[in-house]
C-alpha atoms as a PDB file:
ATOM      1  CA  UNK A   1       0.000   0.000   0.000  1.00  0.00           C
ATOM      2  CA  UNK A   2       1.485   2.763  -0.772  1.00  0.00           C
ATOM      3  CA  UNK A   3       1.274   5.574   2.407  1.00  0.00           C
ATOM      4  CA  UNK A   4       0.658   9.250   2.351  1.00  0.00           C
ATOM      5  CA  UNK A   5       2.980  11.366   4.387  1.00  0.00           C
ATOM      6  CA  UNK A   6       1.815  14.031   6.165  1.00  0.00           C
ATOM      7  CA  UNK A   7       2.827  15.333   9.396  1.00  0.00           C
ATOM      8  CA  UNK A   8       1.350  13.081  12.552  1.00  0.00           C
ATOM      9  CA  UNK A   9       1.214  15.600  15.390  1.00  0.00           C
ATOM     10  CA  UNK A  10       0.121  18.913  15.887  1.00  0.00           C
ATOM     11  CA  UNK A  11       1.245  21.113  19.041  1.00  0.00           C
ATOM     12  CA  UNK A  12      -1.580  23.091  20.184  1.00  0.00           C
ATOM     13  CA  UNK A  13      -0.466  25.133  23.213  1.00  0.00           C
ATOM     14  CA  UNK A  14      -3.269  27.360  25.048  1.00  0.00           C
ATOM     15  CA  UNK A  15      -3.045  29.678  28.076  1.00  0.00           C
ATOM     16  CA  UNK A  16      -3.290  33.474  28.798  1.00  0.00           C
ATOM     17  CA  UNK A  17       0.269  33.335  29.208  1.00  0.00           C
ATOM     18  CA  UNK A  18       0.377  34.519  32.640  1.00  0.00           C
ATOM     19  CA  UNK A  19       1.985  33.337  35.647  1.00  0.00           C
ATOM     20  CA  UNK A  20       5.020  31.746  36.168  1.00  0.00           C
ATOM     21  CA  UNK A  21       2.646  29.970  39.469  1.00  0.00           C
ATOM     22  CA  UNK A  22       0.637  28.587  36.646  1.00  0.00           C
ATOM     23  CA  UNK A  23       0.608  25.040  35.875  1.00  0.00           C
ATOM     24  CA  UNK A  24       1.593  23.569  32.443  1.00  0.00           C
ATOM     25  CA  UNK A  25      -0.942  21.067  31.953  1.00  0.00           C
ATOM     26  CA  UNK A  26       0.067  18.561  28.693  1.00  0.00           C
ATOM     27  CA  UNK A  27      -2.931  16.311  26.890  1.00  0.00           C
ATOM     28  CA  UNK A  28      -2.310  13.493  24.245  1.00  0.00           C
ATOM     29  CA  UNK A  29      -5.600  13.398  22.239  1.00  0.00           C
ATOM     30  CA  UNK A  30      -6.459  11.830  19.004  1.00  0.00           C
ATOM     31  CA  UNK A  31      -6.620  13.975  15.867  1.00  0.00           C
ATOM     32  CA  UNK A  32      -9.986  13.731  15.905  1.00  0.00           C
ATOM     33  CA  UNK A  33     -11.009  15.931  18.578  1.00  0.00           C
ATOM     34  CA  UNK A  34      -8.362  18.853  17.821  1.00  0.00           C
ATOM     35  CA  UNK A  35     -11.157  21.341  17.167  1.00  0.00           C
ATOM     36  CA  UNK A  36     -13.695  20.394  20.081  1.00  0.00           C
ATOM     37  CA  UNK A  37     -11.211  20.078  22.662  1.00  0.00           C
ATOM     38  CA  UNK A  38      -8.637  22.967  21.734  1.00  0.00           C
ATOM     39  CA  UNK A  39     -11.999  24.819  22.300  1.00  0.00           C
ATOM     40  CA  UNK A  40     -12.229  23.350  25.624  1.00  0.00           C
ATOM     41  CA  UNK A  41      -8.779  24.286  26.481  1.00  0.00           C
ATOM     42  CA  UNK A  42      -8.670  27.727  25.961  1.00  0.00           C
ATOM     43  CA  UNK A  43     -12.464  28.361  28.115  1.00  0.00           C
ATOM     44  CA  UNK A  44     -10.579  26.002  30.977  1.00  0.00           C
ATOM     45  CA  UNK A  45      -7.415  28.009  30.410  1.00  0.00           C
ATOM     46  CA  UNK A  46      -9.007  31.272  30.649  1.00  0.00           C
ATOM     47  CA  UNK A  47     -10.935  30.051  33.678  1.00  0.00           C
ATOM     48  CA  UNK A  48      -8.089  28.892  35.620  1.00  0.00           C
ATOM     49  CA  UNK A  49      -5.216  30.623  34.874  1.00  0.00           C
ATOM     50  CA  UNK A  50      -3.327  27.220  34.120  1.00  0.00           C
ATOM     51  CA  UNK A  51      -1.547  26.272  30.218  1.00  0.00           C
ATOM     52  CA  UNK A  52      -3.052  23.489  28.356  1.00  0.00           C
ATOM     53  CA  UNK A  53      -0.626  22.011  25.538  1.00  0.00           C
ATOM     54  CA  UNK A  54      -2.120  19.555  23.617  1.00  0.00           C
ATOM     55  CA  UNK A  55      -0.076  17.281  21.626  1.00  0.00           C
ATOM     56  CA  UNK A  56      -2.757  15.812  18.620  1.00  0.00           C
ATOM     57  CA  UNK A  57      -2.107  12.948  16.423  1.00  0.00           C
ATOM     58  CA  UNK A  58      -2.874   9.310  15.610  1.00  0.00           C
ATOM     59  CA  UNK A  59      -3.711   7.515  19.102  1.00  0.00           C
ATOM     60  CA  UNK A  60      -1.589   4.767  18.260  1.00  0.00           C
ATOM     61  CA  UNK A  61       1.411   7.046  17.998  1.00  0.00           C
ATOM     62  CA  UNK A  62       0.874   8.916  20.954  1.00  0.00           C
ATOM     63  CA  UNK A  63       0.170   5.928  23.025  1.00  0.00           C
ATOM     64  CA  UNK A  64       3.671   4.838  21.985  1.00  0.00           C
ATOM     65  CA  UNK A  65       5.067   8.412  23.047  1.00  0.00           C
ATOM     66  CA  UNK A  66       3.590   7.739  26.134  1.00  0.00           C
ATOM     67  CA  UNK A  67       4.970   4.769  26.955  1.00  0.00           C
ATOM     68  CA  UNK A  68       8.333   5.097  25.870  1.00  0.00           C
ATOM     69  CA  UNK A  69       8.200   8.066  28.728  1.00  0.00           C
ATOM     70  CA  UNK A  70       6.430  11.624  26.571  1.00  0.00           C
ATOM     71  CA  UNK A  71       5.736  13.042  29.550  1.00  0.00           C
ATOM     72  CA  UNK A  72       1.108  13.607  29.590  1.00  0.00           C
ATOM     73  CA  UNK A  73      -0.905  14.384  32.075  1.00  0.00           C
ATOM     74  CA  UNK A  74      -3.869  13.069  30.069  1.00  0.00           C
ATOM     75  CA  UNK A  75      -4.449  10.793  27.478  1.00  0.00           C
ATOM     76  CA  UNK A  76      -7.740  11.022  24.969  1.00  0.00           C
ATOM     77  CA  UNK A  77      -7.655   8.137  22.796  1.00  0.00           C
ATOM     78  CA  UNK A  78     -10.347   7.092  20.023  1.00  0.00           C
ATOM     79  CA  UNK A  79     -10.101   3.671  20.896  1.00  0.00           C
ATOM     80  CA  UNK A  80      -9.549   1.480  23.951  1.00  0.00           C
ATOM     81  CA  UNK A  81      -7.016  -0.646  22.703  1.00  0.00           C
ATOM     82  CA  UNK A  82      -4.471   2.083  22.554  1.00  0.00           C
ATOM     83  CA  UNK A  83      -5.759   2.809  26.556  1.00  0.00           C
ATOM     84  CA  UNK A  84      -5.104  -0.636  26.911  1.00  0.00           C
ATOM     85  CA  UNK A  85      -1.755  -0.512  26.133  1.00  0.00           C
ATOM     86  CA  UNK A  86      -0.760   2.503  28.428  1.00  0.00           C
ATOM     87  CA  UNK A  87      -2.790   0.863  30.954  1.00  0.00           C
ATOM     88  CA  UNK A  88      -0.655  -2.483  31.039  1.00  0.00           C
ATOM     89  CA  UNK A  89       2.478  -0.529  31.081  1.00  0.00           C
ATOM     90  CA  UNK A  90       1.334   0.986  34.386  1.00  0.00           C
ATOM     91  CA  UNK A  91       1.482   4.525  33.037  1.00  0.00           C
ATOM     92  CA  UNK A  92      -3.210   4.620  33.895  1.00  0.00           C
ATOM     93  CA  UNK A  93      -5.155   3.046  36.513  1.00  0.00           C
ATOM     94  CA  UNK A  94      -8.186   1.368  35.014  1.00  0.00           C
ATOM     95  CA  UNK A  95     -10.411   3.119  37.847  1.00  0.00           C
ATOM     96  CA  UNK A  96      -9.337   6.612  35.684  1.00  0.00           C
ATOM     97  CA  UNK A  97     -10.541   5.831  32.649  1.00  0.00           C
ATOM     98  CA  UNK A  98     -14.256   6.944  31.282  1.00  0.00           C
ATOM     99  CA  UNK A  99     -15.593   5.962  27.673  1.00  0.00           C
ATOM    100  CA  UNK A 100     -16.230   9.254  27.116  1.00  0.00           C
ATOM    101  CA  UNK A 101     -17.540   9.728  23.200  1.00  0.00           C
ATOM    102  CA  UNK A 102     -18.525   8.028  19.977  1.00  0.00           C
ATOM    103  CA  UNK A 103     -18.450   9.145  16.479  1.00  0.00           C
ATOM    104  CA  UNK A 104     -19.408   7.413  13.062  1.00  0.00           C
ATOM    105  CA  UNK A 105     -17.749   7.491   9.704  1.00  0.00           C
ATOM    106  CA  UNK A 106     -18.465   8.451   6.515  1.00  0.00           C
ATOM    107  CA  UNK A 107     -17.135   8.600   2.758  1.00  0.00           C
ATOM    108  CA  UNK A 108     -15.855  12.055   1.461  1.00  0.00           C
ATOM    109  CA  UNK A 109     -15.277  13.009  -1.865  1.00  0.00           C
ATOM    110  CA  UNK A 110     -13.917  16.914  -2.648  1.00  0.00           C
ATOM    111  CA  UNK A 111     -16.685  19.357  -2.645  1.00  0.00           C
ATOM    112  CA  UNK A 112     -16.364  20.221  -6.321  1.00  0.00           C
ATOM    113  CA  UNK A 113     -17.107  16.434  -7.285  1.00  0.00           C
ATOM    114  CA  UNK A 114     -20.363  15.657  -8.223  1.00  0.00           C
ATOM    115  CA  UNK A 115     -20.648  11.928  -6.704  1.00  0.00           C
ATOM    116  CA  UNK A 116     -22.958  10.365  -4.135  1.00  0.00           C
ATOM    117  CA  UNK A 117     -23.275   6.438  -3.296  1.00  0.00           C
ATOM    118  CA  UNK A 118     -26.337   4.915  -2.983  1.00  0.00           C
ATOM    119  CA  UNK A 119     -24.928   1.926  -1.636  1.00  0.00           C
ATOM    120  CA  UNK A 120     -21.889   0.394   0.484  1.00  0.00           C
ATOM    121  CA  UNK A 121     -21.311  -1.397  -2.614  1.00  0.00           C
ATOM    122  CA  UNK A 122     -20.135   1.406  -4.071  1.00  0.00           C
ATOM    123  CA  UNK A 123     -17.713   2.595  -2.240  1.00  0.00           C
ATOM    124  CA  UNK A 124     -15.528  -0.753  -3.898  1.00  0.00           C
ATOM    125  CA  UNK A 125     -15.870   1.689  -7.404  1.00  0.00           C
ATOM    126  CA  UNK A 126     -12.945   4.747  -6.473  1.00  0.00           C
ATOM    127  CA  UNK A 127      -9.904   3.434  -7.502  1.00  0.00           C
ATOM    128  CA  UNK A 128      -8.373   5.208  -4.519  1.00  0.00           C
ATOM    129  CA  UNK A 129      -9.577   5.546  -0.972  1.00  0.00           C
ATOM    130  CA  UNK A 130      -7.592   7.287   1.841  1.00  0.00           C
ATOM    131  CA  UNK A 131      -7.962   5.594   5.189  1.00  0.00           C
ATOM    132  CA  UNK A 132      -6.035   6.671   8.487  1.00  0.00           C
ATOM    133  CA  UNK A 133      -3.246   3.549   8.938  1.00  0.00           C
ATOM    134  CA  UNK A 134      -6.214   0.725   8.904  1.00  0.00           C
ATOM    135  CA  UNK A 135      -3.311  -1.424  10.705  1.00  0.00           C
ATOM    136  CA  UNK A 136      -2.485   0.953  13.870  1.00  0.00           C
ATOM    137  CA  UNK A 137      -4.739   3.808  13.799  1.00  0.00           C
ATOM    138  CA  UNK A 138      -7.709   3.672  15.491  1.00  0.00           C
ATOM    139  CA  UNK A 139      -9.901   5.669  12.499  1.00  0.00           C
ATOM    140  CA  UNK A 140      -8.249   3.269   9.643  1.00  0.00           C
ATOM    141  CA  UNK A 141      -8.916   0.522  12.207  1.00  0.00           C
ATOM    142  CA  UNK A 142     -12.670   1.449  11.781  1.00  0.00           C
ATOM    143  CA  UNK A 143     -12.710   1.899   8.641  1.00  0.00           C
ATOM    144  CA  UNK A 144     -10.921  -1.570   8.005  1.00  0.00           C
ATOM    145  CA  UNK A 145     -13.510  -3.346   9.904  1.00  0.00           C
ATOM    146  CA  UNK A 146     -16.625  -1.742   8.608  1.00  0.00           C
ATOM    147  CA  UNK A 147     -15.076  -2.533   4.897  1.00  0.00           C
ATOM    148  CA  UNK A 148     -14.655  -6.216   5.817  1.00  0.00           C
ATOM    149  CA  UNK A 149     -18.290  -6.247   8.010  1.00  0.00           C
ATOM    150  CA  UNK A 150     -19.433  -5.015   4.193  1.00  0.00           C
ATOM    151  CA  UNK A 151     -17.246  -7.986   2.033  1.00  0.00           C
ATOM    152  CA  UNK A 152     -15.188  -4.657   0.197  1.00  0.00           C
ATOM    153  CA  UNK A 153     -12.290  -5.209   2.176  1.00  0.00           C
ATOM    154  CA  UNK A 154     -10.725  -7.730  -0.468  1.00  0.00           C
ATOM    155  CA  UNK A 155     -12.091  -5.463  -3.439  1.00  0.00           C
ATOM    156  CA  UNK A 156     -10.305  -2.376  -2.357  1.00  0.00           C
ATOM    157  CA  UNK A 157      -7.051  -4.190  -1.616  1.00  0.00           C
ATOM    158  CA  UNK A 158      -4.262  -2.087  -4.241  1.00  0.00           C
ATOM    159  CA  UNK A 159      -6.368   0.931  -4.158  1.00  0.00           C
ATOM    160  CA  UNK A 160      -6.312   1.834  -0.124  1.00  0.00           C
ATOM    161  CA  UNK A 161      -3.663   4.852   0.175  1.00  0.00           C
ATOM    162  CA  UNK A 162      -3.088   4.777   4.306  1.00  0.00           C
ATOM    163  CA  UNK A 163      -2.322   8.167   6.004  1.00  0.00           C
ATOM    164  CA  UNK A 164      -0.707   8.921   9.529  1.00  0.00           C
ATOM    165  CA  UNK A 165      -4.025  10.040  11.270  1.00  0.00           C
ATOM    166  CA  UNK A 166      -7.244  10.345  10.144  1.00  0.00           C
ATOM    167  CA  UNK A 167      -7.592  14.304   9.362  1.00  0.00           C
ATOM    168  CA  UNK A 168      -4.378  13.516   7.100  1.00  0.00           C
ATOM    169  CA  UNK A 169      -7.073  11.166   4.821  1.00  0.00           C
ATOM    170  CA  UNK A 170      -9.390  14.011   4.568  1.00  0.00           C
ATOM    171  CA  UNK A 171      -6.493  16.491   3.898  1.00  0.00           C
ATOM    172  CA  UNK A 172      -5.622  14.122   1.013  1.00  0.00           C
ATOM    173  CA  UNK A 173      -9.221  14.915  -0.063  1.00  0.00           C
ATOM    174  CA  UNK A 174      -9.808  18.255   0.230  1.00  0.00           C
ATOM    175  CA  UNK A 175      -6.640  19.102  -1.645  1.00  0.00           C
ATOM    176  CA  UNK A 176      -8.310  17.000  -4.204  1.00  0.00           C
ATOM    177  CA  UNK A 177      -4.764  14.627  -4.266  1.00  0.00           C
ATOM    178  CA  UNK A 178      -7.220  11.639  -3.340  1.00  0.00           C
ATOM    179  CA  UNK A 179     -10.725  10.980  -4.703  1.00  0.00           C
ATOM    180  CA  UNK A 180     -12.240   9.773  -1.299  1.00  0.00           C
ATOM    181  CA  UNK A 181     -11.430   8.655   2.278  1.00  0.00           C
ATOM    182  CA  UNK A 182     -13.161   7.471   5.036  1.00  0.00           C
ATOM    183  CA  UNK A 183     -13.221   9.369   7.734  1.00  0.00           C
ATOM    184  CA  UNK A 184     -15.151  10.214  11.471  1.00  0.00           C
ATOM    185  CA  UNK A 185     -18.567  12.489  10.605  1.00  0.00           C
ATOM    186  CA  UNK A 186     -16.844  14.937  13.147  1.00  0.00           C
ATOM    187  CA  UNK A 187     -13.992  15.419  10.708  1.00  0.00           C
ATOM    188  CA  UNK A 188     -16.222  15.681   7.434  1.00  0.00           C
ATOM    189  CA  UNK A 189     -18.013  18.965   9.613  1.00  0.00           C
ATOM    190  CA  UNK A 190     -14.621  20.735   9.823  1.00  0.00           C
ATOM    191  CA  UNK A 191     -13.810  21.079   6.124  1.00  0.00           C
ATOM    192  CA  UNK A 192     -15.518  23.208   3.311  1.00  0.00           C
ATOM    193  CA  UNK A 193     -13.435  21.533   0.840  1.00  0.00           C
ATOM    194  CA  UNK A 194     -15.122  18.065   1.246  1.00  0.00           C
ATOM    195  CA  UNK A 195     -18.346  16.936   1.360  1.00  0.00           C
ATOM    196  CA  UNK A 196     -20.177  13.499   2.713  1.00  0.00           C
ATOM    197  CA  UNK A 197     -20.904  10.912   0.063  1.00  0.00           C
ATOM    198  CA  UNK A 198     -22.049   8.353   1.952  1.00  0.00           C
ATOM    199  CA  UNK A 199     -22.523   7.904   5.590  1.00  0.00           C
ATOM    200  CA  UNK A 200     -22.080   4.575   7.357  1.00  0.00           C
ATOM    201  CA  UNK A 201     -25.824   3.831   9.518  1.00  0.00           C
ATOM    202  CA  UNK A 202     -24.275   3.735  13.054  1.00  0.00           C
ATOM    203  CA  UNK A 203     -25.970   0.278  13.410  1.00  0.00           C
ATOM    204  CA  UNK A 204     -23.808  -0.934  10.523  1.00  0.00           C
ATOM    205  CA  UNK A 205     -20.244   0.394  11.410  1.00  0.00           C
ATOM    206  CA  UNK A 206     -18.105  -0.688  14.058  1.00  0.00           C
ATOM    207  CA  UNK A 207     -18.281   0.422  17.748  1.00  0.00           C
ATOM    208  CA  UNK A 208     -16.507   3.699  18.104  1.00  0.00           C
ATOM    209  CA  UNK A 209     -15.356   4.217  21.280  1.00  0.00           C
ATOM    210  CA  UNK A 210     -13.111   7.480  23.019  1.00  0.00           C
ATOM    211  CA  UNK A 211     -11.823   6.938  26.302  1.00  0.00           C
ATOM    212  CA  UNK A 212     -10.052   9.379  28.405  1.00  0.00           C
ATOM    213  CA  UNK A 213      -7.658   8.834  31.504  1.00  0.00           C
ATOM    214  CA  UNK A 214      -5.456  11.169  33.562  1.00  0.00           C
ATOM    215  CA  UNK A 215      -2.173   9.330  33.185  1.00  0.00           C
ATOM    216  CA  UNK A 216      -1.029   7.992  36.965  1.00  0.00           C
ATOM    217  CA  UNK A 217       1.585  10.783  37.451  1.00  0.00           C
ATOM    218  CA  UNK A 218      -0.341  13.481  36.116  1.00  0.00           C
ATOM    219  CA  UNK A 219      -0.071  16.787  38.042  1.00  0.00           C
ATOM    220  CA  UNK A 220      -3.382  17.947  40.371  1.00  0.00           C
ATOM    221  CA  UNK A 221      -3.943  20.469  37.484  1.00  0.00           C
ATOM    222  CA  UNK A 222      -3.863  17.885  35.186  1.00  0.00           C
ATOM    223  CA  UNK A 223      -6.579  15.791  37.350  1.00  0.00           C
ATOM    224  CA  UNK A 224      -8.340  19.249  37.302  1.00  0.00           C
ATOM    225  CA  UNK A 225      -8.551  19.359  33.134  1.00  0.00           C
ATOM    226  CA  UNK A 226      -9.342  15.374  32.734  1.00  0.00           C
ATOM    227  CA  UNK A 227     -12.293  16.026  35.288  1.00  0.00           C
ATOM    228  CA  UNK A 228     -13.158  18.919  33.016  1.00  0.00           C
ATOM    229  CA  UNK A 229     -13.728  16.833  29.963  1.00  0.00           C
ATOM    230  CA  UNK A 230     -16.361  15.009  31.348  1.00  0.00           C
ATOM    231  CA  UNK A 231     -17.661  18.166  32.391  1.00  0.00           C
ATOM    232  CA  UNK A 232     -21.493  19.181  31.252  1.00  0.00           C
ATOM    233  CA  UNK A 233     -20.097  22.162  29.867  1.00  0.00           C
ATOM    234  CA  UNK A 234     -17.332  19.506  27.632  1.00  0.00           C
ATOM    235  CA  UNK A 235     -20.121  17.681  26.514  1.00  0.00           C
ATOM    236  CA  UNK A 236     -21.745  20.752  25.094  1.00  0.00           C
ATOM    237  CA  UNK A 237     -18.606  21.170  23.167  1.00  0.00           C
ATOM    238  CA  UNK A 238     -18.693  17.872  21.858  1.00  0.00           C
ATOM    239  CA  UNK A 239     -22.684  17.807  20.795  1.00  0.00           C
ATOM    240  CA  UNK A 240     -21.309  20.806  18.627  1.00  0.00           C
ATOM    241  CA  UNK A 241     -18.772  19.671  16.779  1.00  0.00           C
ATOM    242  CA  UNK A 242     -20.987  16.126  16.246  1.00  0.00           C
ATOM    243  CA  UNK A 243     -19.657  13.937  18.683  1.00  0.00           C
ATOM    244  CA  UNK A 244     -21.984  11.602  20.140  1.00  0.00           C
ATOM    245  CA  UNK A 245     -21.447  11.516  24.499  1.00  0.00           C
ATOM    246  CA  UNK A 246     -21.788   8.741  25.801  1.00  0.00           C
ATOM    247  CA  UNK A 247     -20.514  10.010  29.547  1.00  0.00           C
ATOM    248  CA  UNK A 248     -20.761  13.667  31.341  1.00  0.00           C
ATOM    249  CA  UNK A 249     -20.699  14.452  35.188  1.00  0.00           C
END
């Protein structure tokens, strides 16, 4: 297969810049949620005086970071088997972490092209389709198994161009490099330059799970920010940008 590269992590740092007293508060999250949660950051930041740096990229990269010893307060992963994995290295206690959202996925196509699919079938019919690494990354992971729940998986084989996280697939799109990618409804919302062709019934597609965890040694502000994400006023956040909450305080 061959891959797309585009750059796996963004640095997002948010504070009012103040106080040296301040804390410096440091969240691995999954692409995915860059927009709702840098949103979140800056209202907590402003609120409380502390820095939230978020560090966004494919979950299965940052869950690596993590263990080999990134120093995170919190981890926001869009699946659990990257949790898992920081979780058996000691780095979360299980009693931390909350399923907090679920998303779906859809097909995008650029916004100038004229297509929509009927069918699942026809998603089998672009002769390329960006997908998020469907062997590590929790969106190509997905999109992998709701392709092989639908018998296209086999079809598609030669033709699936894998990116580094999953808003790198709809990049690929939107710059009209790709002619469609599956990707989370949340991303699809983000970007005027695509458009949905098909979405995938959430009774149909695979169980989409985001859990969150303060990591063990995270810092008391740090505790502070993970309890905010399960905050009312998070999930309000999340309902916006079309996440689907599955746990608020």
């Amino acid at each position: 297969m061959r891959r797309l590269f585009v750059p796996a992590v963004l640095l997002i740092a948010l504070g009012p810049g103040s106080p040296a007293a301040a804390a410096e508060i440091t969240v691995f999250a999954a692409a995915s949620l860059a927009d709702a949660l840098s949103e979140i950051g800056k209202a907590f930041a402003a609120a409380s005086g502390h820095h939230v740096a978020f560090n966004f990229g494919a979950s299965s990269d940052l869950g690596r970071q993590i263990r080999a010893g990134a120093p995170a307060d919190v981890f926001f992963s869009a699946d659990r088997m990257q949790m898992d994995g920081v979780e058996q290295a000691g780095l979360v206690r299980s009693a931390d972490r909350v399923d907090v959202l679920s998303n779906t996925l859809v097909v995008v196509v650029p916004a100038r092209a004229p297509r929509r699919l009927q069918e699942p079938a026809e998603i089998a019919t672009f002769d390329r389709l960006a997908l998020a690494d469907p062997e590590a990354v929790p969106a190509g992971v997905y999109a992998r198994q709701y392709l092989e729940s639908a018998g296209l998986w086999a079809r598609l084989q030669g033709r699936i161009v894998p990116t580094l996280n999953v808003r790198a697939a709809l990049a690929a799109v939107a710059s009209e490099n790709l002619p469609a990618a599956i990707v989370y409804r949340t991303d699809a919302a983000v970007s005027s330059r695509v458009r949905v062709a098909f979405e995938v019934p959430r009774s149909a597609g695979p169980a989409i799970v985001y859990v969150m965890a303060p990591l063990a040694a995270a810092s008391p502000a740090g505790r502070l920010f993970a309890g905010e994400l399960t905050s009312a006023r998070a999930a309000r956040t999340y309902e916006k940008y079309g996440f689907i909450v599955l746990a608020h305080r």
